[in-house]
C-alpha atoms as a PDB file:
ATOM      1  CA  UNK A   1     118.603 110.649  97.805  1.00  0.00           C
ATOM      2  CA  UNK A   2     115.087 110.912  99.085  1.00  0.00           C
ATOM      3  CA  UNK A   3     114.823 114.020 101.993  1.00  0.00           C
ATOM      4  CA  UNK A   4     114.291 113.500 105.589  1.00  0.00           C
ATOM      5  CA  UNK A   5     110.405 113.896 105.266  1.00  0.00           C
ATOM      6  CA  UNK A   6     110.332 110.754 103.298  1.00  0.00           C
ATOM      7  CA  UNK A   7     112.275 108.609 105.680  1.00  0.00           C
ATOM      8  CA  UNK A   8     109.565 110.078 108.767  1.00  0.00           C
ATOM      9  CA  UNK A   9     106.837 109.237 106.492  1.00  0.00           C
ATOM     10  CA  UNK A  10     107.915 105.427 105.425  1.00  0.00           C
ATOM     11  CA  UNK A  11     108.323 104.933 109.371  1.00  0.00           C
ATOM     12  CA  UNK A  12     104.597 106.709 109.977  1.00  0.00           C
ATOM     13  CA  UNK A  13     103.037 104.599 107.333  1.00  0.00           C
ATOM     14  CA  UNK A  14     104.507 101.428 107.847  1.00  0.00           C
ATOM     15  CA  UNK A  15     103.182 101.558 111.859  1.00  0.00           C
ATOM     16  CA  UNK A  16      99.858 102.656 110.786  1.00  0.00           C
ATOM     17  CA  UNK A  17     100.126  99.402 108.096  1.00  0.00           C
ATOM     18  CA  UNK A  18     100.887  96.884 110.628  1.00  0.00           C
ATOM     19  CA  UNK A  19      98.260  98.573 112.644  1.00  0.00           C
ATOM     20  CA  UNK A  20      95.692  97.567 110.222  1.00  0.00           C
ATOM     21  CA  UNK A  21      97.074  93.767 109.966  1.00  0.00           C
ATOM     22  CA  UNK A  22      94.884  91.501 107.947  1.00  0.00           C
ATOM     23  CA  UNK A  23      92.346  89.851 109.811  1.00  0.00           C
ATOM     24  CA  UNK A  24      90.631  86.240 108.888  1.00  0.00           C
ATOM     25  CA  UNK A  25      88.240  86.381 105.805  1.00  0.00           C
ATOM     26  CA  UNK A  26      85.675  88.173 105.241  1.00  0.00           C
ATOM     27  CA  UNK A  27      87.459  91.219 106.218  1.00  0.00           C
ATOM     28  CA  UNK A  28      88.154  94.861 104.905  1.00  0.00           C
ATOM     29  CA  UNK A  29      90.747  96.773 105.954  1.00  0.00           C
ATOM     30  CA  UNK A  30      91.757 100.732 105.903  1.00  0.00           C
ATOM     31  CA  UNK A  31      94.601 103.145 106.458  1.00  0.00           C
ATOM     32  CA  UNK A  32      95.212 106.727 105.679  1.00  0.00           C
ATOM     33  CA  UNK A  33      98.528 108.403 106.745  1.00  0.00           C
ATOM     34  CA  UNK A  34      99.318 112.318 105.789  1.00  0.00           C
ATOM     35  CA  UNK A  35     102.014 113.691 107.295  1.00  0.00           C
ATOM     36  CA  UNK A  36     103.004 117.375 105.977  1.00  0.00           C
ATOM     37  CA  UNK A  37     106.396 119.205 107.022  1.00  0.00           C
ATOM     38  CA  UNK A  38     106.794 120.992 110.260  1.00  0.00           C
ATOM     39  CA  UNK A  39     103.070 119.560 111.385  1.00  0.00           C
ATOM     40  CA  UNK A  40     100.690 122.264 112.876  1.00  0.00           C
ATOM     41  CA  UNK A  41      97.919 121.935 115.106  1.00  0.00           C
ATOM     42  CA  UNK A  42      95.986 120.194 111.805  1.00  0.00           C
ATOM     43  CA  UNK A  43      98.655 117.678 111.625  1.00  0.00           C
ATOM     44  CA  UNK A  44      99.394 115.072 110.883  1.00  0.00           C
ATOM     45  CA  UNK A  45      96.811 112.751 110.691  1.00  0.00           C
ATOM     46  CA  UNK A  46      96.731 108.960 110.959  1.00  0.00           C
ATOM     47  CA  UNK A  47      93.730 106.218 110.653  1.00  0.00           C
ATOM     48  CA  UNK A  48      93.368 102.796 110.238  1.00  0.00           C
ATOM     49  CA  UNK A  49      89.975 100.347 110.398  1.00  0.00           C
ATOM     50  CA  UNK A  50      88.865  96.856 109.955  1.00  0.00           C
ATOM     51  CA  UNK A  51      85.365  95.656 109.584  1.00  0.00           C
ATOM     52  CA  UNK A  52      83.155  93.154 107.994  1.00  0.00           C
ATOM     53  CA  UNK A  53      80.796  95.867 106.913  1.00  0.00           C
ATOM     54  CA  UNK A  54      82.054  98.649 104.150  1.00  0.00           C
ATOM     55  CA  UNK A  55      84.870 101.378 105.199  1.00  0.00           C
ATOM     56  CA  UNK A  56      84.815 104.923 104.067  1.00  0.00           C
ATOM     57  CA  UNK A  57      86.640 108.149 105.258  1.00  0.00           C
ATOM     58  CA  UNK A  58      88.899 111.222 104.582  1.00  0.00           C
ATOM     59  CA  UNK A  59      91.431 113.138 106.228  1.00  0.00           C
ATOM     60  CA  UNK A  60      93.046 116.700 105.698  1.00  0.00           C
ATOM     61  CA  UNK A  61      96.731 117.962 107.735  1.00  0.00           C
ATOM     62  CA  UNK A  62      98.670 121.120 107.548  1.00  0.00           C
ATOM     63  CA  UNK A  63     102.274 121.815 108.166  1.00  0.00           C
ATOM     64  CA  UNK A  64     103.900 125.349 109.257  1.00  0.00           C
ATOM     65  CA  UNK A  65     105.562 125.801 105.868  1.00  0.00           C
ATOM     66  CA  UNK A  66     102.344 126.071 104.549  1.00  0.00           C
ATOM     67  CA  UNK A  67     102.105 122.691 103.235  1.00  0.00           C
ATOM     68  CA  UNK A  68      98.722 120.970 103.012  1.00  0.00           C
ATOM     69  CA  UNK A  69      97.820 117.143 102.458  1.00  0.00           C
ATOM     70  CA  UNK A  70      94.287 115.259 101.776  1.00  0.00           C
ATOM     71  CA  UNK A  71      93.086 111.755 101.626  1.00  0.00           C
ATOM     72  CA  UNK A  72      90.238 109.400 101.263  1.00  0.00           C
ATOM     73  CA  UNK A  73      89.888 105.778 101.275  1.00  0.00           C
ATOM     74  CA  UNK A  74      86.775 103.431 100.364  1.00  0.00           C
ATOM     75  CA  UNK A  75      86.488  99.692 100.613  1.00  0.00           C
ATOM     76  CA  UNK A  76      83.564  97.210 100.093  1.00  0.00           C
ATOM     77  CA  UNK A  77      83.874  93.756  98.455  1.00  0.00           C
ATOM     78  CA  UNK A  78      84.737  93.761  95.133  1.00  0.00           C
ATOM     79  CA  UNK A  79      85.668  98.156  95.511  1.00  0.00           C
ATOM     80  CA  UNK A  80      88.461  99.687  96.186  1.00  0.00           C
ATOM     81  CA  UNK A  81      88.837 103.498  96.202  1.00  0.00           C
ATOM     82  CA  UNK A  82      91.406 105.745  97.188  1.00  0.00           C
ATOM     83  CA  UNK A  83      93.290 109.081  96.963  1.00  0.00           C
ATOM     84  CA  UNK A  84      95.808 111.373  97.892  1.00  0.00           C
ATOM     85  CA  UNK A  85      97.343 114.701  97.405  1.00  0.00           C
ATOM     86  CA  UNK A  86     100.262 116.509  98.991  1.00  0.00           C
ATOM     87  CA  UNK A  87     101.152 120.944  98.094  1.00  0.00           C
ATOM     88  CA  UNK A  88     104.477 122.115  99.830  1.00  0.00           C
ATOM     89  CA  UNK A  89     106.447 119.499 101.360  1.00  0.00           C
ATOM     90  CA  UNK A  90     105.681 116.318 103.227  1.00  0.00           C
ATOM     91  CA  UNK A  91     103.708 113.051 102.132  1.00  0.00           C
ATOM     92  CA  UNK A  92     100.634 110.989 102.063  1.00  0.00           C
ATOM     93  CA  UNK A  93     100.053 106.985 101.717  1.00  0.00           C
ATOM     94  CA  UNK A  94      96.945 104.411 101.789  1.00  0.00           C
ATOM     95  CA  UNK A  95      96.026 101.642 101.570  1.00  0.00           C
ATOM     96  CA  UNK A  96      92.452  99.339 101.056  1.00  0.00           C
ATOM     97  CA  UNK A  97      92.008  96.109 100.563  1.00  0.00           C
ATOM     98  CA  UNK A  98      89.147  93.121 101.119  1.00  0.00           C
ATOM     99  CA  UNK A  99      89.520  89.898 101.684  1.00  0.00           C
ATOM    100  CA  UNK A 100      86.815  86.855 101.539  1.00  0.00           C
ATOM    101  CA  UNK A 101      86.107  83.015 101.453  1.00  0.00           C
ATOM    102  CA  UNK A 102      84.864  81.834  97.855  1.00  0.00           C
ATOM    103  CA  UNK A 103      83.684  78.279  97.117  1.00  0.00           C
ATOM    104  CA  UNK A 104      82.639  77.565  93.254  1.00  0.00           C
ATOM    105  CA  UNK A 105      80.595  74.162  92.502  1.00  0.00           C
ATOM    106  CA  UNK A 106      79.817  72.389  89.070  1.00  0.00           C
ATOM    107  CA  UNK A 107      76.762  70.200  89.558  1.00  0.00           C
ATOM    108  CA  UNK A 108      77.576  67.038  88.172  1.00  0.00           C
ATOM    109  CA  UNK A 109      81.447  67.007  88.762  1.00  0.00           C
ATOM    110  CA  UNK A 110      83.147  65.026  91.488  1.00  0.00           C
ATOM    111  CA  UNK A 111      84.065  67.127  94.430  1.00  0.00           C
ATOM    112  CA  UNK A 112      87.852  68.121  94.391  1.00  0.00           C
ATOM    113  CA  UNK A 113      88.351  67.168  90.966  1.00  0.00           C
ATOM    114  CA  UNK A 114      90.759  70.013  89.806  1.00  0.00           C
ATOM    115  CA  UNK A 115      89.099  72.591  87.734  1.00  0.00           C
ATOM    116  CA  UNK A 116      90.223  75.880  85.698  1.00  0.00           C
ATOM    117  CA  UNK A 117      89.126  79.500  86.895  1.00  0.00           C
ATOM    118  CA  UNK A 118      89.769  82.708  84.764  1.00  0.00           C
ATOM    119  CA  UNK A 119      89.027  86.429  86.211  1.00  0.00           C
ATOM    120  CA  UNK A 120      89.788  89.925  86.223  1.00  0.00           C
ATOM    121  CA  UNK A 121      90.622  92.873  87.668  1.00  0.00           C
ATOM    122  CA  UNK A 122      89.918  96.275  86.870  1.00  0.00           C
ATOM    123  CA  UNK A 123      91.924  99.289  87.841  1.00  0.00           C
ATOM    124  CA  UNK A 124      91.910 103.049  86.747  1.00  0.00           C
ATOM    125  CA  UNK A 125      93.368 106.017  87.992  1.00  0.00           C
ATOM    126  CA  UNK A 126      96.000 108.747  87.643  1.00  0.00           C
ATOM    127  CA  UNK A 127      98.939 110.377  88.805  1.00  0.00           C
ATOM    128  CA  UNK A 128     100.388 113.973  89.065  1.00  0.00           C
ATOM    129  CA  UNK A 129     103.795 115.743  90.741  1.00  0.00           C
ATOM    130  CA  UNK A 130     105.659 118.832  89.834  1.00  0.00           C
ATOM    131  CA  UNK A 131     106.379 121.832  89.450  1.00  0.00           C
ATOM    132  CA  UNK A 132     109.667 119.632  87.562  1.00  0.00           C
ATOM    133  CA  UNK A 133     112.855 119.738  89.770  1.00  0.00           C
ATOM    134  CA  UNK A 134     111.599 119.329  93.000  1.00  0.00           C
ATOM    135  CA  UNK A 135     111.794 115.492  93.272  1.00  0.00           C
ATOM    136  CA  UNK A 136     108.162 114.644  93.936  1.00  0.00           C
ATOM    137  CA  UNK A 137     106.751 111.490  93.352  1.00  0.00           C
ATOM    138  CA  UNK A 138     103.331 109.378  93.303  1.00  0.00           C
ATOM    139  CA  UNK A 139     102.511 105.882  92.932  1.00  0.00           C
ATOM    140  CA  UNK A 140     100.410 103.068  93.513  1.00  0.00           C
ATOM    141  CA  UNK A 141     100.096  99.049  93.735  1.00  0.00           C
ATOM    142  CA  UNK A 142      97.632  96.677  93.214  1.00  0.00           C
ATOM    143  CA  UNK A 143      97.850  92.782  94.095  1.00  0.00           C
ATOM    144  CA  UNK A 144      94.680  90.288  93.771  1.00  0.00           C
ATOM    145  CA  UNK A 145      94.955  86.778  94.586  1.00  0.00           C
ATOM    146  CA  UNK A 146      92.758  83.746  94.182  1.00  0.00           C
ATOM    147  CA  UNK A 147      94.115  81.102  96.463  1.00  0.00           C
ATOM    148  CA  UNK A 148      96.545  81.331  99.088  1.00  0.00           C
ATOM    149  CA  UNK A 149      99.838  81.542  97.644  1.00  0.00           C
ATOM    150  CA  UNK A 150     101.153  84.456  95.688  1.00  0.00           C
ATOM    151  CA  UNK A 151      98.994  87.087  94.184  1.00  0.00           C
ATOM    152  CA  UNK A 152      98.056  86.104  90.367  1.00  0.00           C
ATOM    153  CA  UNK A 153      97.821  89.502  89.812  1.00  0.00           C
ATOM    154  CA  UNK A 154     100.465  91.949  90.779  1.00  0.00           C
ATOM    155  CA  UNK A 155     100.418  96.004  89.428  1.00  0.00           C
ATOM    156  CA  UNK A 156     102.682  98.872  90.572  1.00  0.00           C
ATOM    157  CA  UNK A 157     103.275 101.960  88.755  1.00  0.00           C
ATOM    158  CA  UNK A 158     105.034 105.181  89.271  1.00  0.00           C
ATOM    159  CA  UNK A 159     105.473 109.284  88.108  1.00  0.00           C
ATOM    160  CA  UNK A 160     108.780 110.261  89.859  1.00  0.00           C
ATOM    161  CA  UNK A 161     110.798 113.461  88.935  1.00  0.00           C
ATOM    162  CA  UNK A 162     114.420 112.547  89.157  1.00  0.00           C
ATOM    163  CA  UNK A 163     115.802 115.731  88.682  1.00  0.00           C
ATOM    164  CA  UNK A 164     115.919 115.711  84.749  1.00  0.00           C
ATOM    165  CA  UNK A 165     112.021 115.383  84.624  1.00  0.00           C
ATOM    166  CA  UNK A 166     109.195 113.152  84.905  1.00  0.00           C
ATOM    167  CA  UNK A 167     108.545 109.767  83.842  1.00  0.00           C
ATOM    168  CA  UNK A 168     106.272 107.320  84.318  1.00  0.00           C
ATOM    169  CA  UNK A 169     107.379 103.551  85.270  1.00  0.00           C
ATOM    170  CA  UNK A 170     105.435  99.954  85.617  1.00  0.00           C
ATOM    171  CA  UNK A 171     102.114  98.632  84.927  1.00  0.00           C
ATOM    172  CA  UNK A 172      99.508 100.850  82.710  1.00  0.00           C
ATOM    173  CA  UNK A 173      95.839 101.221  84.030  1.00  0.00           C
ATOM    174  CA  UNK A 174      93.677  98.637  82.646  1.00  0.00           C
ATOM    175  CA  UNK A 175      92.145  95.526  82.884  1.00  0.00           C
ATOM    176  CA  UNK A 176      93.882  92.551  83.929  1.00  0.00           C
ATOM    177  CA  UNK A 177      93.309  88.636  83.694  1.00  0.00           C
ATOM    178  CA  UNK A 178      94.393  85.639  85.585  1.00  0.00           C
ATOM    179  CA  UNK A 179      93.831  82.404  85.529  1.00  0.00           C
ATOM    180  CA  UNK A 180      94.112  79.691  88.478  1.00  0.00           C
ATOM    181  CA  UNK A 181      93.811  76.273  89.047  1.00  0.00           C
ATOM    182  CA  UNK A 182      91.204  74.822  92.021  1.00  0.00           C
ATOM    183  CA  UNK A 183      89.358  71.929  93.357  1.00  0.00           C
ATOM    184  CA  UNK A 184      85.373  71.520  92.366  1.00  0.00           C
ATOM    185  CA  UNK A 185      83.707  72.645  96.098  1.00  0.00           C
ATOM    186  CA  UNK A 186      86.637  73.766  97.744  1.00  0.00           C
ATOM    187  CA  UNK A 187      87.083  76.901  99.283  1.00  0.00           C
ATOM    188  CA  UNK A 188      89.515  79.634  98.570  1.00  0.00           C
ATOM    189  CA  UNK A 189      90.718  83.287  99.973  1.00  0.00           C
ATOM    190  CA  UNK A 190      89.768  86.029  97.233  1.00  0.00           C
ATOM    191  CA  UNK A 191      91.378  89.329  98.189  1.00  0.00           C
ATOM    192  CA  UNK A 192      92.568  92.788  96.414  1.00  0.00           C
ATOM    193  CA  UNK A 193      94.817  95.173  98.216  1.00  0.00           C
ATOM    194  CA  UNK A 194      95.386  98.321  96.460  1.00  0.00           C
ATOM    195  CA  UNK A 195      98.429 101.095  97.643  1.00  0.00           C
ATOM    196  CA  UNK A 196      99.078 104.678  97.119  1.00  0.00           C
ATOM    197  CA  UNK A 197     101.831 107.088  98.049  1.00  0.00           C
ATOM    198  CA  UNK A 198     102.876 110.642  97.173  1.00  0.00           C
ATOM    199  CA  UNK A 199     105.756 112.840  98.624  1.00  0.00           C
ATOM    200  CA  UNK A 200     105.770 116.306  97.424  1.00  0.00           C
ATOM    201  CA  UNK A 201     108.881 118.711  97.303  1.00  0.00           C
ATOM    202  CA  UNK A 202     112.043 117.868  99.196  1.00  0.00           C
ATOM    203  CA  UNK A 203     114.359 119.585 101.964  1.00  0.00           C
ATOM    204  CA  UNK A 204     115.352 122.752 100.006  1.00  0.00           C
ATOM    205  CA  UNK A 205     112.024 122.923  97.698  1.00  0.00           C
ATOM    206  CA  UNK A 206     108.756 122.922  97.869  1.00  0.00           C
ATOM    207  CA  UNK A 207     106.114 120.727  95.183  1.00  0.00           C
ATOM    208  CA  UNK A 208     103.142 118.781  94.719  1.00  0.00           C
ATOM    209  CA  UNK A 209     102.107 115.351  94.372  1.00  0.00           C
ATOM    210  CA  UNK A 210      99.182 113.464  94.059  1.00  0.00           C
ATOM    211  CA  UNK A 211      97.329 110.071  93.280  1.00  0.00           C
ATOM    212  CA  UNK A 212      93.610 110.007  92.137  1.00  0.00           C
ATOM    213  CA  UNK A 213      92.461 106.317  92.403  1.00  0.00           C
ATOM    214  CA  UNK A 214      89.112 107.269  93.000  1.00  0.00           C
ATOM    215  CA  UNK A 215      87.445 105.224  90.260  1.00  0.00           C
ATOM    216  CA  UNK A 216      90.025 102.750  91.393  1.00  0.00           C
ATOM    217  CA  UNK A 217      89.966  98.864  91.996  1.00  0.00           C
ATOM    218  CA  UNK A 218      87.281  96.980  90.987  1.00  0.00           C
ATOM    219  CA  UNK A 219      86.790  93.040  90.896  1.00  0.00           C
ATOM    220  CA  UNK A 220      85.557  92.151  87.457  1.00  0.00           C
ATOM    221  CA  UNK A 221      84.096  88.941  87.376  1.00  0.00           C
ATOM    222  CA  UNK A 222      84.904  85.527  87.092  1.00  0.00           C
ATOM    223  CA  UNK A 223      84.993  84.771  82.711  1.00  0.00           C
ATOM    224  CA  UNK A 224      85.417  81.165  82.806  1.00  0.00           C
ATOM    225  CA  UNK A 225      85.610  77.783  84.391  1.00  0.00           C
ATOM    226  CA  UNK A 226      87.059  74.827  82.949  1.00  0.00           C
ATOM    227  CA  UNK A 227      86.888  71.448  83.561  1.00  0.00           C
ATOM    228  CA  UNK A 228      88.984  69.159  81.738  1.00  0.00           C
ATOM    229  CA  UNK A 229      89.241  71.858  79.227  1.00  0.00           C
ATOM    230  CA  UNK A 230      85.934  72.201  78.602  1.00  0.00           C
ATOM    231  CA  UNK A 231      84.130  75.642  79.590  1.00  0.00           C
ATOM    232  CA  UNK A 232      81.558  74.661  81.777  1.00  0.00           C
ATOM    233  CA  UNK A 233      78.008  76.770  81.281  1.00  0.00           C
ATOM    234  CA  UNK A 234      76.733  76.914  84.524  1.00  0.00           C
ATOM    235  CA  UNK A 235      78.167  76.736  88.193  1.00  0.00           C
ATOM    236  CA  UNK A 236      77.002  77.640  91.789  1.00  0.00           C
ATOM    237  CA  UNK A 237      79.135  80.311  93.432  1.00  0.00           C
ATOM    238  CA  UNK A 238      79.121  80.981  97.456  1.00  0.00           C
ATOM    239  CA  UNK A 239      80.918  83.428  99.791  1.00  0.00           C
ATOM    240  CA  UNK A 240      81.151  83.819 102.995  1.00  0.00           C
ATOM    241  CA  UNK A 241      80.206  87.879 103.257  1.00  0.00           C
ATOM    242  CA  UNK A 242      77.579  86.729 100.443  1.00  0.00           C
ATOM    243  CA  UNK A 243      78.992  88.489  97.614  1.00  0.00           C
ATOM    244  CA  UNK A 244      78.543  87.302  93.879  1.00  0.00           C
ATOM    245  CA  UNK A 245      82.010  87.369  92.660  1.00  0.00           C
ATOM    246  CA  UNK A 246      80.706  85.481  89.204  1.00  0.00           C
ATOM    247  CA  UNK A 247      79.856  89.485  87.863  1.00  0.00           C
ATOM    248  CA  UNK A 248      82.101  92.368  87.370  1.00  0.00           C
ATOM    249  CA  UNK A 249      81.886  95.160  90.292  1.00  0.00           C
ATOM    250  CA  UNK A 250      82.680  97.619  87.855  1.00  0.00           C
ATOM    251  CA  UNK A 251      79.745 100.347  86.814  1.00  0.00           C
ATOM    252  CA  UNK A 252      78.688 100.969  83.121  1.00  0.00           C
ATOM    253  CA  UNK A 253      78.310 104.290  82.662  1.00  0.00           C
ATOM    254  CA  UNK A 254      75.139 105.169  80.293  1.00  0.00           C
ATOM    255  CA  UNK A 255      75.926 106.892  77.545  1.00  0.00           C
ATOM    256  CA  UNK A 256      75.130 111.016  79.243  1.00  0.00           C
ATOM    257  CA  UNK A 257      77.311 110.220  82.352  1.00  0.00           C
ATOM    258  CA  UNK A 258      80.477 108.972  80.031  1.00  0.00           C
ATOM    259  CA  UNK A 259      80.112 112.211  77.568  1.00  0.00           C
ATOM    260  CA  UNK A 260      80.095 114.159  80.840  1.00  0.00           C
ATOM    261  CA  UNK A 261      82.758 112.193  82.175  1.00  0.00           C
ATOM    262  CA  UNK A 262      85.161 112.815  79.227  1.00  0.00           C
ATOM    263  CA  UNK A 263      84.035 116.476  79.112  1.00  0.00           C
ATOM    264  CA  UNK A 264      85.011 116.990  82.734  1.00  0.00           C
ATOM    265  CA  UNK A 265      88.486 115.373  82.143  1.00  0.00           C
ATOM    266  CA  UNK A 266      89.251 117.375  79.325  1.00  0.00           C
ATOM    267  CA  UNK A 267      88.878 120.621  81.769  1.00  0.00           C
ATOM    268  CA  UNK A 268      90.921 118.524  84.535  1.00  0.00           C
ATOM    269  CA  UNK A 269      93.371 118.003  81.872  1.00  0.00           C
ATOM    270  CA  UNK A 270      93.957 121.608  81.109  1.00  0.00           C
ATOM    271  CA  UNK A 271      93.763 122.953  84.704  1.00  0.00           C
ATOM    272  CA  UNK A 272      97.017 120.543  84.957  1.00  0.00           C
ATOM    273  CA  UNK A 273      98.335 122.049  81.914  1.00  0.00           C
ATOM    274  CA  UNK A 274      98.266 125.366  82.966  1.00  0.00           C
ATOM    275  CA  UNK A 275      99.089 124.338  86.770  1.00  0.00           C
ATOM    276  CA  UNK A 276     102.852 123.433  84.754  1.00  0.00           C
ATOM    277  CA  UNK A 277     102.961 126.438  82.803  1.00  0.00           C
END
């Protein structure tokens, strides 16, 4: 049964979500929420912001038990960043998302004739709770749509300690494909909204939980349009924030930053190690 903190954190987060209500595209939108146990004069802490323009801030609370909680959240088209930890007791939650207008033209083809469109999403991250037995729990969601119905792309994924250890549950990291079907010069809503949560320890213990979406979200490119079945080889892409959407967002790493990358999470993966131990 999750502890009281959880039920004071759902109701937190949820008011600071509807706070940051979706406004018409192009629009990005923010919220952070960390709430430890027994709040101090540090705590808790609550933001949300929408803009046209990129979002990007952090927050820190402390509780009288000595719990601590930290967040951050980044948005820009196409980017979506965002993390969280919780020590003691108590929670934190995010969310980012962006939403724009996207109109794709093939020279040459009738406008509204119905037309094919493939694309992905990229998302990376990771999750971490214990010591085992306290009933913490992290997790995140990503949905990306193309259109205006439901999203064609819908992740969520979960480390929860249920009392006879931890397990992970839902979508793996990774890339992610989609295909949808639209009219030649019409315009459509492109959006990703990505989620995280953690609630550390529970009314008689204390934990830690956290989510590290930091290298997160990213849009990665349209791969294909179709017409008739046939791949088209050229096309004329607009937006309304002015955004290329026909390339993947997501950064190559030359070949020194990814040895150093995989370096430094070989030492994050034994600090974790020995964090259990």
């Amino acid at each position: 049964m999750p502890s009281p903190q959880a039920f004071r954190w759902t109701a937190a987060l949820l008011a600071a979500l509807l706070c940051a209500s979706v406004h018409a595209a192009p629009a990005i939108n923010a919220s952070l929420v960390i709430n430890p146990s027994l709040p101090n004069e540090f705590g808790p802490f609550s933001r949300s912001e929408s803009s046209t323009d990129p979002i990007a801030f952090s927050g820190v609370a402390g509780g009288l038990t000595g719990s601590e909680g930290s967040g951050s959240v980044s948005a820009r088209y196409g980017v979506l960043k965002t993390s969280g930890a919780m020590e003691g007791r108590g929670a934190v939650g995010s969310f980012v998302m962006f939403s724009d207008m996207v109109t794709v033209t093939v020279p040459g083809v009738s406008v509204g004739r119905e037309m094919d469109l493939s694309f992905e999403v990229l998302v990376t991250g990771n999750l971490d709770i214990g010591p085992l037995g306290t009933r913490s729990y992290a997790q995140w969601k990503l949905d990306a749509h193309y259109g205006f119905g439901s999203p064609e792309v819908s992740l969520y994924g979960e480390l929860r300690d249920d009392g006879n250890g931890a397990a992970y549950g839902g979508s793996a990291f990774g890339t992610y494909s989609a295909t949808v079907r639209v009219r030649n010069g019409s315009s459509y809503r492109v959006s990703m909204r990505m989620e995280g949560a953690a609630l550390a320890g529970s009314v008689s213990s204390s934990g830690w939980a956290s989510y590290d979406l930091g290298n997160s979200a990213y849009w990665g490119g349209i791969t294909s349009v179709r017409v008739g079945g046939a791949e088209v080889s050229s096309y004329v892409l607009s937006s309304e924030s002015g955004t290329d959407y026909r390339n993947s967002m997501a950064p190559i790493p030359e070949p020194g930053a990814l040895a150093m990358m995989l370096a430094g999470l070989g030492v994050l993966v034994g600090l974790q190690r020995r964090r259990r131990r």
